[in-house]
C-alpha atoms as a PDB file:
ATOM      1  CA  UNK A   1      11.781 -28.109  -2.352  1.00  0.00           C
ATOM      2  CA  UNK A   2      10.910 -25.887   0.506  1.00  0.00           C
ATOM      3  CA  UNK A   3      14.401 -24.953   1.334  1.00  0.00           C
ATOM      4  CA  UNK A   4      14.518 -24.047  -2.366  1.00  0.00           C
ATOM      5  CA  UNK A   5      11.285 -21.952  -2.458  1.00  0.00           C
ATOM      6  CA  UNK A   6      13.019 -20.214   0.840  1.00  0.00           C
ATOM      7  CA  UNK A   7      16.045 -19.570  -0.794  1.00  0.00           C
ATOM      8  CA  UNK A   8      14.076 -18.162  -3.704  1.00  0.00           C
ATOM      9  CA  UNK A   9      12.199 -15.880  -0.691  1.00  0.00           C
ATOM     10  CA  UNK A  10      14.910 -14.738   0.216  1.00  0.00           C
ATOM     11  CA  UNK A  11      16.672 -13.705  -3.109  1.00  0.00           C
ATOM     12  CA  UNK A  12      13.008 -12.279  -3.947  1.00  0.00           C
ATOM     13  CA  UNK A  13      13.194  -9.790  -0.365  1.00  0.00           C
ATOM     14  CA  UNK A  14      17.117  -8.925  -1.330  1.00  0.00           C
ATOM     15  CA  UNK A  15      16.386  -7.755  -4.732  1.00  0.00           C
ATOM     16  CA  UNK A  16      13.429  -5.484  -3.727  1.00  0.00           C
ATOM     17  CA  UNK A  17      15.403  -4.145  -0.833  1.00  0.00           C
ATOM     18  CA  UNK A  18      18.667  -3.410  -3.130  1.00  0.00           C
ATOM     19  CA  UNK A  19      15.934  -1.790  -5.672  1.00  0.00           C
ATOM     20  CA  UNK A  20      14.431   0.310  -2.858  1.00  0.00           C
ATOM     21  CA  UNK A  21      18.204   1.333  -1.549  1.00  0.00           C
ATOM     22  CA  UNK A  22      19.051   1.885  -5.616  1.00  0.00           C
ATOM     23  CA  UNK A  23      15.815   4.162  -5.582  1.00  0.00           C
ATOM     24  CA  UNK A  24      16.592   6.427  -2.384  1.00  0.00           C
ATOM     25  CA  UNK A  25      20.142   6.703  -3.813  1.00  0.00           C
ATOM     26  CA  UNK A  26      18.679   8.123  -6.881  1.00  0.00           C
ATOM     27  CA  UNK A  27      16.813  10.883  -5.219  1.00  0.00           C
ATOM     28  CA  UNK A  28      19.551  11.937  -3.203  1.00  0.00           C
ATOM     29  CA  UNK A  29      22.145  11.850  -5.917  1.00  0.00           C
ATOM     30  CA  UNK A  30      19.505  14.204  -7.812  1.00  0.00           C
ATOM     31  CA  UNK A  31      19.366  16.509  -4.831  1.00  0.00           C
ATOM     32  CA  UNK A  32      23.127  16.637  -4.829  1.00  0.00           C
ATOM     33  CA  UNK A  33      23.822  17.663  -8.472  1.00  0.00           C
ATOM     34  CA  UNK A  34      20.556  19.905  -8.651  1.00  0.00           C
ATOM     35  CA  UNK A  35      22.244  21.780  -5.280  1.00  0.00           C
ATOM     36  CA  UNK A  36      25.913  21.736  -6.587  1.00  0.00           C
ATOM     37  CA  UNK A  37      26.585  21.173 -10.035  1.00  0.00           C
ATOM     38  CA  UNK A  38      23.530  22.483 -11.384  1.00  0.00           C
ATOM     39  CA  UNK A  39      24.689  25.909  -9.887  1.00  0.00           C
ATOM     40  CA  UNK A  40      27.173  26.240 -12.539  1.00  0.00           C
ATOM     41  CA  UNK A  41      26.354  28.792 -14.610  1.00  0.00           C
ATOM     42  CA  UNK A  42      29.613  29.378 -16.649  1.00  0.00           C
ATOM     43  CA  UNK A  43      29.889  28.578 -20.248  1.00  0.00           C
ATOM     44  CA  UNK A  44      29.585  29.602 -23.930  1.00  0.00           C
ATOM     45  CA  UNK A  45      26.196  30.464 -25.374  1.00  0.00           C
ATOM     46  CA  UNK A  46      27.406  28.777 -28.257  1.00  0.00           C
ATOM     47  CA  UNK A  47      26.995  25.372 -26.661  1.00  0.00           C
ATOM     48  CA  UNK A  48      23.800  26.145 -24.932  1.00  0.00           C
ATOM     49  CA  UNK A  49      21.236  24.620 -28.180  1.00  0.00           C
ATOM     50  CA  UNK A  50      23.498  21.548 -28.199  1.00  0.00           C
ATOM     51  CA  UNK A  51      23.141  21.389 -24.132  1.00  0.00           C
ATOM     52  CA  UNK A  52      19.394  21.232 -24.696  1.00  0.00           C
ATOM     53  CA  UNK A  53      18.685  18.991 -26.578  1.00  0.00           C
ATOM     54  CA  UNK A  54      21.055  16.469 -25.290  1.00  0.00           C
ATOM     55  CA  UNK A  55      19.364  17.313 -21.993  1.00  0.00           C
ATOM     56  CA  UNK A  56      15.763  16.670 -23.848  1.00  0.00           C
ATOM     57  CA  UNK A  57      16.558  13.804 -25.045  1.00  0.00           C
ATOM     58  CA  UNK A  58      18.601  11.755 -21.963  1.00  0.00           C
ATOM     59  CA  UNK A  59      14.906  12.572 -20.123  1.00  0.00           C
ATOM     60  CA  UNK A  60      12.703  11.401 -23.081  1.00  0.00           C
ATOM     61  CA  UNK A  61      14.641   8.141 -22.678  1.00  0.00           C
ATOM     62  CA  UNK A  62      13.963   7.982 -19.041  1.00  0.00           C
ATOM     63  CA  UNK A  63      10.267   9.302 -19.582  1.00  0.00           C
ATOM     64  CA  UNK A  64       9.820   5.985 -22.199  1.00  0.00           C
ATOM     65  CA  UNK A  65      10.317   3.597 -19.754  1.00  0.00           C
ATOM     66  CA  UNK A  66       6.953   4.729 -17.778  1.00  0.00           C
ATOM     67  CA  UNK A  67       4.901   4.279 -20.508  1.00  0.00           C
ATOM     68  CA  UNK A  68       6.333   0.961 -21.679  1.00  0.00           C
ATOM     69  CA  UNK A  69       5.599  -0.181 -18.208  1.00  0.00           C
ATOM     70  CA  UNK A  70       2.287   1.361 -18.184  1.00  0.00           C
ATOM     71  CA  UNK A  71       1.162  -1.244 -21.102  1.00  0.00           C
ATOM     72  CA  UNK A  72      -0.668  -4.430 -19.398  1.00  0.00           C
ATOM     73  CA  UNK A  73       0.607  -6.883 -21.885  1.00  0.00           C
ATOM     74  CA  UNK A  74       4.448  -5.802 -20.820  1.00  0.00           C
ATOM     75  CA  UNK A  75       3.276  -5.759 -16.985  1.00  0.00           C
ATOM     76  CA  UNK A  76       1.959  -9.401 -17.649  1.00  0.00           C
ATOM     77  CA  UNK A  77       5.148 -10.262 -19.441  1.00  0.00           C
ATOM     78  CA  UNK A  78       7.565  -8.892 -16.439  1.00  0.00           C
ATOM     79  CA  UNK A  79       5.078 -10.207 -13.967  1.00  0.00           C
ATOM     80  CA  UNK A  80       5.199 -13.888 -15.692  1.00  0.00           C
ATOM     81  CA  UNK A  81       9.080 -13.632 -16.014  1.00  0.00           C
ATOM     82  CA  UNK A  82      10.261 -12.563 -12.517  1.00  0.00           C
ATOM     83  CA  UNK A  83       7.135 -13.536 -10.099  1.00  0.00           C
ATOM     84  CA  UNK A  84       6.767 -10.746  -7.343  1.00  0.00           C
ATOM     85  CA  UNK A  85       9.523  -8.707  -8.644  1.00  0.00           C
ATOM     86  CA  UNK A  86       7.474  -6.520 -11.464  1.00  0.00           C
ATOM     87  CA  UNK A  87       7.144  -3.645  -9.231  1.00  0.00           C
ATOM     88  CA  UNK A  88      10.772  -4.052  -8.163  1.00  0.00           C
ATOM     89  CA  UNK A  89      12.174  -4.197 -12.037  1.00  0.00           C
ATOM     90  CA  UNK A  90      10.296  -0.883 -12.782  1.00  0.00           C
ATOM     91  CA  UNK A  91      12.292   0.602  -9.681  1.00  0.00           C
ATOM     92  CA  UNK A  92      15.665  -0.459 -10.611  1.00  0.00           C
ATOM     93  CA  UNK A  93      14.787   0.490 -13.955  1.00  0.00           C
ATOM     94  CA  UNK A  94      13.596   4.123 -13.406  1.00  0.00           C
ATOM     95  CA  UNK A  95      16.510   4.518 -10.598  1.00  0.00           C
ATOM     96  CA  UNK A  96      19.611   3.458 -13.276  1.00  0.00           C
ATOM     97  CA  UNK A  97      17.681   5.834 -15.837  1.00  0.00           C
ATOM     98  CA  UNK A  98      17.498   9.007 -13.355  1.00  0.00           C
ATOM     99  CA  UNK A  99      21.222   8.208 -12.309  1.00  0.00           C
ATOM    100  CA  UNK A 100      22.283   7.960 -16.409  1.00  0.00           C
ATOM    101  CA  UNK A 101      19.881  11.669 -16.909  1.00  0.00           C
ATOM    102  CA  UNK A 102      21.514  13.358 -13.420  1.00  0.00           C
ATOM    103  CA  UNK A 103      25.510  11.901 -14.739  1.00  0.00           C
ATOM    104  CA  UNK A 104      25.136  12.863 -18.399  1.00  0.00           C
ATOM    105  CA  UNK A 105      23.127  15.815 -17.851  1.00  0.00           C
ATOM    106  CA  UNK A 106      25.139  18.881 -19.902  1.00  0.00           C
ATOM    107  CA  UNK A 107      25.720  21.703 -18.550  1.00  0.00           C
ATOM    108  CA  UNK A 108      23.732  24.786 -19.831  1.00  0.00           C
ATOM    109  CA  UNK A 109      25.224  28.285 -19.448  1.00  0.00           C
ATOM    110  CA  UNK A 110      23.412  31.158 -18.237  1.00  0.00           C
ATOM    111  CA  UNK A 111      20.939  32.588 -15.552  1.00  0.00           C
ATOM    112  CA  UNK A 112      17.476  32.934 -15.667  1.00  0.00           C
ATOM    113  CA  UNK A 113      17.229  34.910 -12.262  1.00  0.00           C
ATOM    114  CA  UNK A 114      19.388  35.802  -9.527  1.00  0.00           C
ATOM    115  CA  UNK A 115      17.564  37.325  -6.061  1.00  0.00           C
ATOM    116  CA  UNK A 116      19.140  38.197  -2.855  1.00  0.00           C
ATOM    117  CA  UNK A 117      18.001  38.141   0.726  1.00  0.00           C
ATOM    118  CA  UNK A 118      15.508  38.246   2.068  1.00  0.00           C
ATOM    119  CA  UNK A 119      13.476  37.042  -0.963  1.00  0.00           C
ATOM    120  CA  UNK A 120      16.262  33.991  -0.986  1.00  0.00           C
ATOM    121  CA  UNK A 121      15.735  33.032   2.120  1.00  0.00           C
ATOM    122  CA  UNK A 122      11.785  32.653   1.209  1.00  0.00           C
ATOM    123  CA  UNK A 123      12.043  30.763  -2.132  1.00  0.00           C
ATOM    124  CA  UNK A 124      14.606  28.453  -0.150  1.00  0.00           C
ATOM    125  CA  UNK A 125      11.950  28.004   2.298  1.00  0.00           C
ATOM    126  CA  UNK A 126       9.719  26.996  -0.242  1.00  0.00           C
ATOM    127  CA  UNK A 127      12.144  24.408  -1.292  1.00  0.00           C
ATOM    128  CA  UNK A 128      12.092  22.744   1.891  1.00  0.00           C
ATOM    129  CA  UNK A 129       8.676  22.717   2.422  1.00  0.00           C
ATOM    130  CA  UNK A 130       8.632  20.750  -0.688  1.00  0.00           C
ATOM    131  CA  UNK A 131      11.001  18.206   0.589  1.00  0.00           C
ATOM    132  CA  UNK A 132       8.683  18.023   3.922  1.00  0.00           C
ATOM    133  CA  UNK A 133       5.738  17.345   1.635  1.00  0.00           C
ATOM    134  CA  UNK A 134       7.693  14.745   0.000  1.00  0.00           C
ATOM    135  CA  UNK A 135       8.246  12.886   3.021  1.00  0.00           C
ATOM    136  CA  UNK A 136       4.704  13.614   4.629  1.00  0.00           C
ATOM    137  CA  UNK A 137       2.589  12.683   1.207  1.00  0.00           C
ATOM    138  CA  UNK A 138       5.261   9.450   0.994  1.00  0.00           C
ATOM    139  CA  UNK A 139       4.548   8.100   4.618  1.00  0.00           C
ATOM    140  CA  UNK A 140       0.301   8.848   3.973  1.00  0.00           C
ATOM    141  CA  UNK A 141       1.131   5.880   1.091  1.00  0.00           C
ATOM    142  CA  UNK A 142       2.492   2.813   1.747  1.00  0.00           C
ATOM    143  CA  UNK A 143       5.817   3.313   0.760  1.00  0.00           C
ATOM    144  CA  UNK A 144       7.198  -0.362   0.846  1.00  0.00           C
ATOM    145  CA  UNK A 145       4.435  -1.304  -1.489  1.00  0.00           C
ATOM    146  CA  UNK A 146       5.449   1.446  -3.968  1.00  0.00           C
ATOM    147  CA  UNK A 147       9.546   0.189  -3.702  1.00  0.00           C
ATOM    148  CA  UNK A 148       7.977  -3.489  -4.527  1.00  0.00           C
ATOM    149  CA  UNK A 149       9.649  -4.690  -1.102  1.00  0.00           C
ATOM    150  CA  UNK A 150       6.048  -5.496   0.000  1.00  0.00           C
ATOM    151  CA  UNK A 151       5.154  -7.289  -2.875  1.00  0.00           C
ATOM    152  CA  UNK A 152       8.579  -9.518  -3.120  1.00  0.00           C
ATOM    153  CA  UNK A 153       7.776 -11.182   0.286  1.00  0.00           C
ATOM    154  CA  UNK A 154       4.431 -11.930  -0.661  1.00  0.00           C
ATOM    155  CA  UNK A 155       2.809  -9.612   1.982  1.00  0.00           C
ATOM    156  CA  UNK A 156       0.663  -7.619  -1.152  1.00  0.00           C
ATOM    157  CA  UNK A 157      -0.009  -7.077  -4.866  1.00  0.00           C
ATOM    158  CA  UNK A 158       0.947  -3.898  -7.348  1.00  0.00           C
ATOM    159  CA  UNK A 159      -2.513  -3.231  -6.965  1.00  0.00           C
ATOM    160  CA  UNK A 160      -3.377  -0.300  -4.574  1.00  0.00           C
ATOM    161  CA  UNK A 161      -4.849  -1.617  -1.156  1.00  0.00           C
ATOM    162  CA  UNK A 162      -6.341   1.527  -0.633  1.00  0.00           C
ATOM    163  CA  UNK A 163      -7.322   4.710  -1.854  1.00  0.00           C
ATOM    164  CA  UNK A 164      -6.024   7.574  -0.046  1.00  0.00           C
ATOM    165  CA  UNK A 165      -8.683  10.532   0.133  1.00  0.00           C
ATOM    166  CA  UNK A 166      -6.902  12.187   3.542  1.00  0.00           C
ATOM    167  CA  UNK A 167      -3.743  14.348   4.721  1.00  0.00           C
ATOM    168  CA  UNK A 168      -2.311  15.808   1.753  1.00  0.00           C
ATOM    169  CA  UNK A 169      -4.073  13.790  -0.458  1.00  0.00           C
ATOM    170  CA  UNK A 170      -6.964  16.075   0.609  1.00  0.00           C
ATOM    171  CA  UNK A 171      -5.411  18.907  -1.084  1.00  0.00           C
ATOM    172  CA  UNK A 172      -4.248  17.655  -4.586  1.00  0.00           C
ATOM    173  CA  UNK A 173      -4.297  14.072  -6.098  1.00  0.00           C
ATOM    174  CA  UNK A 174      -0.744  14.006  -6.569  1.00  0.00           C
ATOM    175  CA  UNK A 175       1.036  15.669  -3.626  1.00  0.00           C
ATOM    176  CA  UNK A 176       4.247  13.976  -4.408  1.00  0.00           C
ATOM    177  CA  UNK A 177       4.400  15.867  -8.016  1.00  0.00           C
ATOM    178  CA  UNK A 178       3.078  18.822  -6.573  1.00  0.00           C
ATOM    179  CA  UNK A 179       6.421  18.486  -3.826  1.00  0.00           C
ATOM    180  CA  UNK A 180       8.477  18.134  -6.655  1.00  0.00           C
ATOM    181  CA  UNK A 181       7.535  21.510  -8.122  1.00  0.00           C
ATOM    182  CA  UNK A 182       7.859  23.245  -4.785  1.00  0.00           C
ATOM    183  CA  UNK A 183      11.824  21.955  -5.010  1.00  0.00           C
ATOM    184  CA  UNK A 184      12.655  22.293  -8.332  1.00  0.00           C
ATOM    185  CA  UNK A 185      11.209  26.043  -9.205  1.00  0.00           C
ATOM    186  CA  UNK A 186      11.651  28.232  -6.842  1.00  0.00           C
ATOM    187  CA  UNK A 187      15.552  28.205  -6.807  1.00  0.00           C
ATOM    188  CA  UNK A 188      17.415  31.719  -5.790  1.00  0.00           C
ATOM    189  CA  UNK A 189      20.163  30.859  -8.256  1.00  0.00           C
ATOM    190  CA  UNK A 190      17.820  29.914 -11.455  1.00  0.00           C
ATOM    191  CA  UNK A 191      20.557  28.711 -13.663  1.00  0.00           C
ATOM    192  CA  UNK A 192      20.422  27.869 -16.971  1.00  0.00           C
ATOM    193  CA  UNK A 193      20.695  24.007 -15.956  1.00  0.00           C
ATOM    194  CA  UNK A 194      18.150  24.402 -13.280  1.00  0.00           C
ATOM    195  CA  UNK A 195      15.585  26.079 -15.359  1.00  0.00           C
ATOM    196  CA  UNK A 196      15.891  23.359 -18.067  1.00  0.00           C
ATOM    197  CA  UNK A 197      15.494  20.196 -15.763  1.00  0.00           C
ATOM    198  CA  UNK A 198      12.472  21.983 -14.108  1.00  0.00           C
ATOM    199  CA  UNK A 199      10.693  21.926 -17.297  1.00  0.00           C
ATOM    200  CA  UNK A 200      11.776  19.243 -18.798  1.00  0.00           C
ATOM    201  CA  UNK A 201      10.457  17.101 -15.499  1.00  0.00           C
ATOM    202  CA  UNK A 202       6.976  19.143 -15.464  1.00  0.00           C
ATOM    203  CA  UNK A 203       6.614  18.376 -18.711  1.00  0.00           C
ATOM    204  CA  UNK A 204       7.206  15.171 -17.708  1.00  0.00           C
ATOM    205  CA  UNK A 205       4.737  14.898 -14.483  1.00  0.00           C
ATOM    206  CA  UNK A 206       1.992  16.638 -16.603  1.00  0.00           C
ATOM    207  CA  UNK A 207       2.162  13.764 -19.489  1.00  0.00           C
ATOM    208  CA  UNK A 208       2.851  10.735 -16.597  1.00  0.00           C
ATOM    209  CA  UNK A 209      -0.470  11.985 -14.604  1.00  0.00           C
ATOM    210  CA  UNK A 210      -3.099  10.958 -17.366  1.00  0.00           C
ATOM    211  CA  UNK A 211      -1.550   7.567 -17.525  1.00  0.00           C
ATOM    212  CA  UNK A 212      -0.923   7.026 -13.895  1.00  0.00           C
ATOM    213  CA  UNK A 213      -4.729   8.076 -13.063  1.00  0.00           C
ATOM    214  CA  UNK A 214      -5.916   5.403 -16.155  1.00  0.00           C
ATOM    215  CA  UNK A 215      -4.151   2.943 -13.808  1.00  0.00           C
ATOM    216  CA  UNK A 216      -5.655   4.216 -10.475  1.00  0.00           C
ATOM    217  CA  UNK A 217      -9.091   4.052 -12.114  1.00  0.00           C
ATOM    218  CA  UNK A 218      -8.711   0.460 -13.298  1.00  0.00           C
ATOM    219  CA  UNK A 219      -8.031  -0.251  -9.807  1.00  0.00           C
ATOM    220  CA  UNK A 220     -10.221   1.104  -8.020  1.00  0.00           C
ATOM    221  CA  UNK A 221     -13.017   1.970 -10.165  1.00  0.00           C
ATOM    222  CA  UNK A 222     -16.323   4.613  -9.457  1.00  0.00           C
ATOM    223  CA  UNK A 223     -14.123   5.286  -6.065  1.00  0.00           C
ATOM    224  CA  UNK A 224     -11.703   7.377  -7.752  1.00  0.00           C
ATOM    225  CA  UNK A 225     -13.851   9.357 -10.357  1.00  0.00           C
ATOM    226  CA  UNK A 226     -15.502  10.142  -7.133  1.00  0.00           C
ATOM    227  CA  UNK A 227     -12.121  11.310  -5.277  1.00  0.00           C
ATOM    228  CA  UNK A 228     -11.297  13.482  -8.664  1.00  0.00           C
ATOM    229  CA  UNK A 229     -14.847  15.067  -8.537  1.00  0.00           C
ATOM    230  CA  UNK A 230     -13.800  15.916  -4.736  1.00  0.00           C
ATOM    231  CA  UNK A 231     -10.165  16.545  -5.423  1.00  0.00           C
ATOM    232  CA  UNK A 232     -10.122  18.985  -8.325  1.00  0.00           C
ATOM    233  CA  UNK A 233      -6.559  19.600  -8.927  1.00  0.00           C
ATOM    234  CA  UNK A 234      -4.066  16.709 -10.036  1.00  0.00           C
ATOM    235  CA  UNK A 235      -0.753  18.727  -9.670  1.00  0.00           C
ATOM    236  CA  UNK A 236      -0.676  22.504  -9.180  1.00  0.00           C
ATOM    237  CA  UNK A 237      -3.858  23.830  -7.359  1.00  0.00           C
ATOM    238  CA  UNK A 238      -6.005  26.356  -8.727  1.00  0.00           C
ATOM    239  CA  UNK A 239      -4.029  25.903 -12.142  1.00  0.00           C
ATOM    240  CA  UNK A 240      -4.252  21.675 -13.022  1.00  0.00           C
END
C-alpha cells in the first residue's frame, strides 16, 4: 500500500505540473495571436456583427467556468473526486478554454486607431511594463500554489497562506488584472480584433473581481475588509 499511495504521489505532482505547463502555454499562445494574428485588420464590414458575437460568446463560455468553480458545493464535489487536484482541474480547465477562445476567435475587420512614432513607441512601452507587472505581482504570490502544483504534493491547501498587503499589492488589490489592461489597451495598431478582446476580457475581470474577493474574504476574514479599506482600488486606480 505505500508503494501504491507513492505511485498515486507521483501521478498527483505530474498532473499539476502538466496543468501548470498547459497554463503558461496558454498565456503565451495568447500573446502570440494578440501580437500576430490579431493585427489583421482586412475584411468585409459585412461580417464584422457575425465576428462579434461569435467572439462574445466563445468568452462567455470560458467566463462560465469561473463561476461554476466559484460555487462551494462544486469545489467540494471536485475536491472529493480527485483529492489534491481541485486547484489543478480548474487550471487545465481555464487553460483548454483560453486555447478554444484564442483558436476560434473570428477575425473582426477594421481599425479603431492607428498612431505612429514616437507615440508608438510609448504605448508599446506601456505594454511591456504590463508584462513586467505580470511577472513582478506573480512572483509577490505564491505562484505554485495558484498552478495547484503545491497543493498536489501535499505541501498546502487552495486556501491562501497569506494575505499579501506589500509590493504591488500596495498599489491595487489586483495587480495581475490591472497588468492585463496595461497589455491589452494600449496597442499602436488598435484593430478591430484587438479592440474587441480588450473589452470583452475587462468586462470579464470587472464581473470575476466581486466573486474572487467573496472568496478572499471567506478566507481570510476582518483581514481583508481591512486591506480593501487600505487598498482602495481593485483594478484600475483612481477609476475602480
Amino acid at each position: 500500500m505505500p508503494t501504491l499511495a507513492r505511485s498515486h504521489d507521483r501521478l498527483r505532482a505530474a498532473a499539476a505540473l502538466a496543468g501548470a505547463a498547459l497554463f503558461a502555454a496558454s498565456l503565451v499562445y495568447a500573446g502570440f495571436v494578440y501580437v500576430v494574428r490579431f493585427a489583421d485588420a482586412s475584411g468585409s464590414t459585412a461580417d464584422r456583427p457575425r465576428a462579434i458575437v461569435i467572439d462574445v460568446a466563445l468568452f462567455t463560455i470560458f467566463a462560465i467556468h469561473h463561476s461554476i468553480f466559484a460555487r462551494t458545493g462544486v469545489k467540494a464535489w471536485i475536491a472529493r473526486a480527485t483529492p489534491r487536484l481541485e486547484r489543478t482541474i480548474y487550471v487545465v480547465v481555464a487553460s483548454v478554454l483560453f486555447i478554444g477562445v484564442m483558436t476560434l476567435w473570428q477575425p473582426v475587420p477594421g481599425v479603431v486607431w492607428r498612431v505612429g512614432s514616437p507615440v508608438s513607441l510609448l504605448l508599446i512601452g506601456v505594454q511591456i511594463a504590463g508584462v513586467v507587472l505580470t511577472l513582478v505581482a506573480a512572483g509577490e504570490l505564491d505562484v505554485f500554489a495558484l498552478a495547484g502544483v503545491r497543493q498536489a504534493i501535499g505541501r498546502a491547501t487552495d486556501r491562501p497562506a497569506a494575505l499579501v498587503r506589500t509590493g504591488t499589492y500596495a498599489f491595487v488589490r489586483h495587480p495581475v488584472y490591472f497588468a492585463w489592461l496595461l497589455m491589452v489597451w494600449p496597442s499602436p495598431l488598435f484593430t478591430g480584433s484587438r479592440a474587441l478582446f480588450a473589452a470583452v476580457s475587462t468586462a470579464y475581470l470587472v464581473l470575476a473581481i466581486p466573486i474572487e474577493e467573496r472568496t478572499l474574504r471567506r478566507a481570510f476574514g476582518p483581514a481583508y475588509d481591512d486591506y480593501a479599506r487600505t487598498v482602495r482600488w481593485r483594478l484600475l486606480p483612481f477609476v475602480y
